[in-house]
N, C-alpha and C. Protein backbone atom coordinates (compact mmCIF):
# COMPACT_ATOMS: atom_id res chain seq x y z
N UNK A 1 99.57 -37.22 -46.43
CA UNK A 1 100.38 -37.40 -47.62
C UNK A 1 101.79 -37.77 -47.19
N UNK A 2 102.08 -38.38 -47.87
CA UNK A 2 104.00 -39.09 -47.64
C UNK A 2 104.48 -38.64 -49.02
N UNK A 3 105.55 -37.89 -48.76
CA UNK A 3 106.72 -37.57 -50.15
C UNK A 3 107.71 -37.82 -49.36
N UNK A 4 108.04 -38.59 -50.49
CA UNK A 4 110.09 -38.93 -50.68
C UNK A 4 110.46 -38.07 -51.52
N UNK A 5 111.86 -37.91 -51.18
CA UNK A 5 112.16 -37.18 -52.06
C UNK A 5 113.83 -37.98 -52.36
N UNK A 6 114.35 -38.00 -53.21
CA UNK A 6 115.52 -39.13 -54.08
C UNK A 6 116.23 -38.39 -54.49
N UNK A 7 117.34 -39.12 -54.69
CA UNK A 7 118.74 -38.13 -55.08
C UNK A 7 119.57 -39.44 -55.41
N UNK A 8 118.80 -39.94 -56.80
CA UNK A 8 119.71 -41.20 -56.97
C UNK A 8 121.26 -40.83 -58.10
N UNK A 9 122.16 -41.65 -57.90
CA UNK A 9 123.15 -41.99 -58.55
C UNK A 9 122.70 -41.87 -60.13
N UNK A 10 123.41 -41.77 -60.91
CA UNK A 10 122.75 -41.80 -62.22
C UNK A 10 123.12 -43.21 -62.86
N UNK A 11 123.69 -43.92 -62.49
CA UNK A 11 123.74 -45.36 -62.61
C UNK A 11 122.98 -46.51 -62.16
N UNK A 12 122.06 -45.64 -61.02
CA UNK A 12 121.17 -46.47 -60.23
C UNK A 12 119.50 -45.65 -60.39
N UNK A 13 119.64 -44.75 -61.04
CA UNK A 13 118.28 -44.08 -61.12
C UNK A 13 117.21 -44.91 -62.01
N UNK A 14 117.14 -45.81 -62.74
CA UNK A 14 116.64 -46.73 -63.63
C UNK A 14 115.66 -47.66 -62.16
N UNK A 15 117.29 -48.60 -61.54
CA UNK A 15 116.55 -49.46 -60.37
C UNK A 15 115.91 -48.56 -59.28
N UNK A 16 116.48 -47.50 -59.03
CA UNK A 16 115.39 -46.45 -57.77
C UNK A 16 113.93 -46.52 -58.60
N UNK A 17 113.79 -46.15 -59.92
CA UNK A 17 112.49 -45.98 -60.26
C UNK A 17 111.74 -47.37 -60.17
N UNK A 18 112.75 -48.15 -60.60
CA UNK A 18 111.89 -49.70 -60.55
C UNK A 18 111.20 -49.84 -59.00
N UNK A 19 111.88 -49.76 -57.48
CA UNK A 19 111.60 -49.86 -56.81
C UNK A 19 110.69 -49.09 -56.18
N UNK A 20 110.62 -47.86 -57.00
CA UNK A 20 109.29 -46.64 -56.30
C UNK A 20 107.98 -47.25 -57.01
N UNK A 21 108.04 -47.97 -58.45
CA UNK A 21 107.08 -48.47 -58.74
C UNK A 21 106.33 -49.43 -57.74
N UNK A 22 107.37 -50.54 -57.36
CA UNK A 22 107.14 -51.48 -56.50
C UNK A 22 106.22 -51.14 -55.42
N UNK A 23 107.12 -50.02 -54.90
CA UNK A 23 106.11 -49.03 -53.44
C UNK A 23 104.98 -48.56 -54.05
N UNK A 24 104.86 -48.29 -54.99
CA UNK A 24 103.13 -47.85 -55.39
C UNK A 24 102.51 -49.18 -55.69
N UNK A 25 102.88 -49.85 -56.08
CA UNK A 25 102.16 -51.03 -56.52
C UNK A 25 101.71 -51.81 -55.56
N UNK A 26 102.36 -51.51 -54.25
CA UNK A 26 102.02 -52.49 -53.43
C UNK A 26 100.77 -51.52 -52.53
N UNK A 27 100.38 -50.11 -52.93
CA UNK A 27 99.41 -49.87 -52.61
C UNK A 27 98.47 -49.73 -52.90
N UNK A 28 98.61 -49.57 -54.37
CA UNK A 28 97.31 -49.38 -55.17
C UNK A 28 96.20 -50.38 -54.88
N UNK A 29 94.86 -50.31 -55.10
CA UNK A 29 93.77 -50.74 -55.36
C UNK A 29 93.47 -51.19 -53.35
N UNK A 30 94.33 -50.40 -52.65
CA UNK A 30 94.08 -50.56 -51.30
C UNK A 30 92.91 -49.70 -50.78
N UNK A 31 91.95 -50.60 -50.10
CA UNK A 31 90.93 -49.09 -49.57
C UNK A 31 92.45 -48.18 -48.36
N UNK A 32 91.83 -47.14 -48.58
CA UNK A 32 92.34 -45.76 -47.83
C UNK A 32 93.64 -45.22 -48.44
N UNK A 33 93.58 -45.67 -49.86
CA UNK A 33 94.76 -44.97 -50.60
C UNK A 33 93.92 -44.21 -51.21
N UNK A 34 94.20 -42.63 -51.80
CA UNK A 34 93.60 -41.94 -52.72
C UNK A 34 94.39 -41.98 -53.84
N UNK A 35 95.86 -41.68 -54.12
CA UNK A 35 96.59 -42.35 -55.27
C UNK A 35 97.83 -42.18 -54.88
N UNK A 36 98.87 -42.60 -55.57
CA UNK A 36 100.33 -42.78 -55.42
C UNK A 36 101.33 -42.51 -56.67
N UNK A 37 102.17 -41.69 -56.60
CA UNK A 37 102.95 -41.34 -57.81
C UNK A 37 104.47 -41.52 -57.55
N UNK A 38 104.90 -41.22 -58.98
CA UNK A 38 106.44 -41.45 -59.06
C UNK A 38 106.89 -40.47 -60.08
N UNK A 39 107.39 -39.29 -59.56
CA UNK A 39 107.56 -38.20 -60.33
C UNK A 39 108.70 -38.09 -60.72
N UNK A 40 109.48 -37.27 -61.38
CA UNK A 40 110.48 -36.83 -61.76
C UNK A 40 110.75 -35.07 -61.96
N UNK A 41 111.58 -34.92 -61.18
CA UNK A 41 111.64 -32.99 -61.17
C UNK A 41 112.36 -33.05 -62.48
N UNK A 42 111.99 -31.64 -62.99
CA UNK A 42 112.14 -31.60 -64.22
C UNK A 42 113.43 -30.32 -63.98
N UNK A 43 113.64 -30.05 -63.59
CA UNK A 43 115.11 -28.94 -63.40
C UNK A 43 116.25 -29.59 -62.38
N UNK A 44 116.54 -31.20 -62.00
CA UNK A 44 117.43 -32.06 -61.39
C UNK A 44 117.25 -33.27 -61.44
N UNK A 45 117.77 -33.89 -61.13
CA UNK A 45 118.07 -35.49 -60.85
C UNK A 45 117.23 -35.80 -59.95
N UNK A 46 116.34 -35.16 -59.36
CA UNK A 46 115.24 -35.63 -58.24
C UNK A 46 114.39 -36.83 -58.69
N UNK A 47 114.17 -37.91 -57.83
CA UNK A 47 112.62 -38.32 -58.10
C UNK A 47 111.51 -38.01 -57.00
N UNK A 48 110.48 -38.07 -57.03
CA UNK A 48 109.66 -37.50 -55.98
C UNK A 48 108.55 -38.43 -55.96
N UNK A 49 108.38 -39.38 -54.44
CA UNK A 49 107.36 -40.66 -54.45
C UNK A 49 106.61 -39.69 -53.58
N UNK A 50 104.51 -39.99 -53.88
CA UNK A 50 103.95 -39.21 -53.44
C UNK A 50 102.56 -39.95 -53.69
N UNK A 51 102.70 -40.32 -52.23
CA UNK A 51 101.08 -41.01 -51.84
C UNK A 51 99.99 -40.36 -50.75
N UNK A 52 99.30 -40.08 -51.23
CA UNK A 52 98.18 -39.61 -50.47
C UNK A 52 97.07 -40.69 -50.33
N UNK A 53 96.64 -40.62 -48.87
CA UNK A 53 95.98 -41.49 -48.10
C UNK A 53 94.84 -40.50 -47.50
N UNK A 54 93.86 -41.75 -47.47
CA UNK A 54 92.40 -40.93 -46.80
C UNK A 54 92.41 -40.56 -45.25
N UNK A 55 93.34 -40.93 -44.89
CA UNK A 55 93.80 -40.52 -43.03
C UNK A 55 95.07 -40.95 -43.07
N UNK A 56 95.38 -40.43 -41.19
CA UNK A 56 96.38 -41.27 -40.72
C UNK A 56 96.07 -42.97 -40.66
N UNK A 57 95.15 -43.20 -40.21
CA UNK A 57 94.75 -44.39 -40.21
C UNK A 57 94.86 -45.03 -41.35
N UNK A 58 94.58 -45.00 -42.16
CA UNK A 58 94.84 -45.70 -43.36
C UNK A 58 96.09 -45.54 -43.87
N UNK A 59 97.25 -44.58 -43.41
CA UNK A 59 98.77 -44.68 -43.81
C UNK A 59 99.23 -45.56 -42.58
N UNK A 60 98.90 -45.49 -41.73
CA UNK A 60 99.62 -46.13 -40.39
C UNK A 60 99.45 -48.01 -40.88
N UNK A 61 98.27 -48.17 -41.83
CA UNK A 61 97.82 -49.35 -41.85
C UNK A 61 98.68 -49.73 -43.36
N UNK A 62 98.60 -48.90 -44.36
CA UNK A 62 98.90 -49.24 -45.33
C UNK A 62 100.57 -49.04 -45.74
N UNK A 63 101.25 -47.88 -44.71
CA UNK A 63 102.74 -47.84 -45.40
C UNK A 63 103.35 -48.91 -44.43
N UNK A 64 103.08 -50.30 -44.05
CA UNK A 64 104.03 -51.15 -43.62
C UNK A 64 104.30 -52.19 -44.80
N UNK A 65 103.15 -52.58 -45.53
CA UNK A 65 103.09 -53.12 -46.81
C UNK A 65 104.01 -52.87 -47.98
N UNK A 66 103.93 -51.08 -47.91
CA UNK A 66 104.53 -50.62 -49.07
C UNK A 66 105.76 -50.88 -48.81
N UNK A 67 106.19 -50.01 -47.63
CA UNK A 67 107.82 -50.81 -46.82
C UNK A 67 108.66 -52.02 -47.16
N UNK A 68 107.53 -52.82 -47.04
CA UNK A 68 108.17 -54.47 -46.73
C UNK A 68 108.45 -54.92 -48.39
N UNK A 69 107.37 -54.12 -49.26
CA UNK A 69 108.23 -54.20 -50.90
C UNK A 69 108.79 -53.68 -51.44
N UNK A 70 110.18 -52.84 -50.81
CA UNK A 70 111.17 -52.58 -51.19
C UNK A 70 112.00 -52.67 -50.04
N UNK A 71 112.14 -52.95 -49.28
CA UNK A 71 112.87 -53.74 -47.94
C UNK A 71 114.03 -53.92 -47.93
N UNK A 72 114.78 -55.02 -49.06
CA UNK A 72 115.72 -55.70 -49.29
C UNK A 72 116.35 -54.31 -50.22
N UNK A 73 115.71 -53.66 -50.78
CA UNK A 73 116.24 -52.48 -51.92
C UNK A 73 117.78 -52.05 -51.15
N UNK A 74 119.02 -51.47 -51.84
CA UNK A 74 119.87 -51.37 -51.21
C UNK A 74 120.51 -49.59 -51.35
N UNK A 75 118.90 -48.52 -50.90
CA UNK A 75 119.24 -47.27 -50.76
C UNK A 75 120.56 -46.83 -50.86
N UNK A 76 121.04 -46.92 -49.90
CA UNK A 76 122.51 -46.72 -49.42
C UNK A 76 123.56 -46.78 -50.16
N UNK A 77 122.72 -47.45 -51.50
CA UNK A 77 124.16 -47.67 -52.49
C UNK A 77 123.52 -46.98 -53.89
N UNK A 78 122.29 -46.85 -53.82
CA UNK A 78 121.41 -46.27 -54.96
C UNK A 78 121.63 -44.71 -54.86
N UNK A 79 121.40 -43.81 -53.58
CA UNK A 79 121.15 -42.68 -53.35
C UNK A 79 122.84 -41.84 -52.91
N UNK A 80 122.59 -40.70 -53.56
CA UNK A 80 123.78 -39.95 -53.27
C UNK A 80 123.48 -39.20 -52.18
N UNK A 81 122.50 -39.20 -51.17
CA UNK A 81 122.59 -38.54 -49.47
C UNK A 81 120.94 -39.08 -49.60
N UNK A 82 121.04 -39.16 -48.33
CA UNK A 82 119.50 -39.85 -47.59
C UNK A 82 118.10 -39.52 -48.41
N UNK A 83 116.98 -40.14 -48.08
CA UNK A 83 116.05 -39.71 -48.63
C UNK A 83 115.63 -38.87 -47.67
N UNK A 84 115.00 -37.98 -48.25
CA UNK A 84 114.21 -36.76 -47.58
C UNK A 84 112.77 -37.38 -47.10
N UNK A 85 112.39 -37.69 -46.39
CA UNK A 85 110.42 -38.18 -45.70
C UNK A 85 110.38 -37.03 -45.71
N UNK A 86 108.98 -36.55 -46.18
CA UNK A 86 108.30 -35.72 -45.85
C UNK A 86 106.81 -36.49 -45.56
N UNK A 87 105.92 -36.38 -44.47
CA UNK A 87 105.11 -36.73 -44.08
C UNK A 87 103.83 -35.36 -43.50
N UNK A 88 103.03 -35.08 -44.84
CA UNK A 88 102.29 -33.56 -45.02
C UNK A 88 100.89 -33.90 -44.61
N UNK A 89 100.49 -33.30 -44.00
CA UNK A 89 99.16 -32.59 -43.80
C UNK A 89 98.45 -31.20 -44.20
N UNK A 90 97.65 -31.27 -44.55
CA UNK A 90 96.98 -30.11 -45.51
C UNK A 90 96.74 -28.83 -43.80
N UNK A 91 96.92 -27.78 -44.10
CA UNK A 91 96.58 -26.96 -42.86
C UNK A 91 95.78 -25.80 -43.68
């Protein structure tokens, strides 16, 4: 599983969501995706991107795609401190 976790600007939280769409979209209907979301915490300004994949193998293969469609995106000016990766395995 891959979670982001967001801490957008509130002037830019509209285009962050546009672009987390983008990142799901560019995985969906991929074999070795199980599904992909775009959440919103409901007690902050968080958004929370959250794709689960049928292995490593199939994230190693599939998050360069998702990457490369939001690429040009300009984080750095969207987000008020870094995104958080979280990259989970079930134990």
């Amino acid at each position: 599983m891959l979670m982001s976790v967001h801490h957008p600007h509130p002037e830019h939280r509209e285009a962050l969501i546009e672009s987390m769409h983008r990142y799901g979209d560019a995985l969906r209907g991929k074999p070795g995706l199980v599904s992909v979301h775009t959440l919103a915490d409901a007690g902050s300004d968080r958004l929370v991107g959250l794709a689960i994949f049928e292995s490593e193998e199939a994230f190693q293969r599939l998050a360069p795609e998702a990457r490369a469609a939001v690429a040009d995106d300009p984080f750095d000016v969207w987000e008020r401190v870094p995104i958080e990766g979280l990259r989970l395995s079930e134990v």
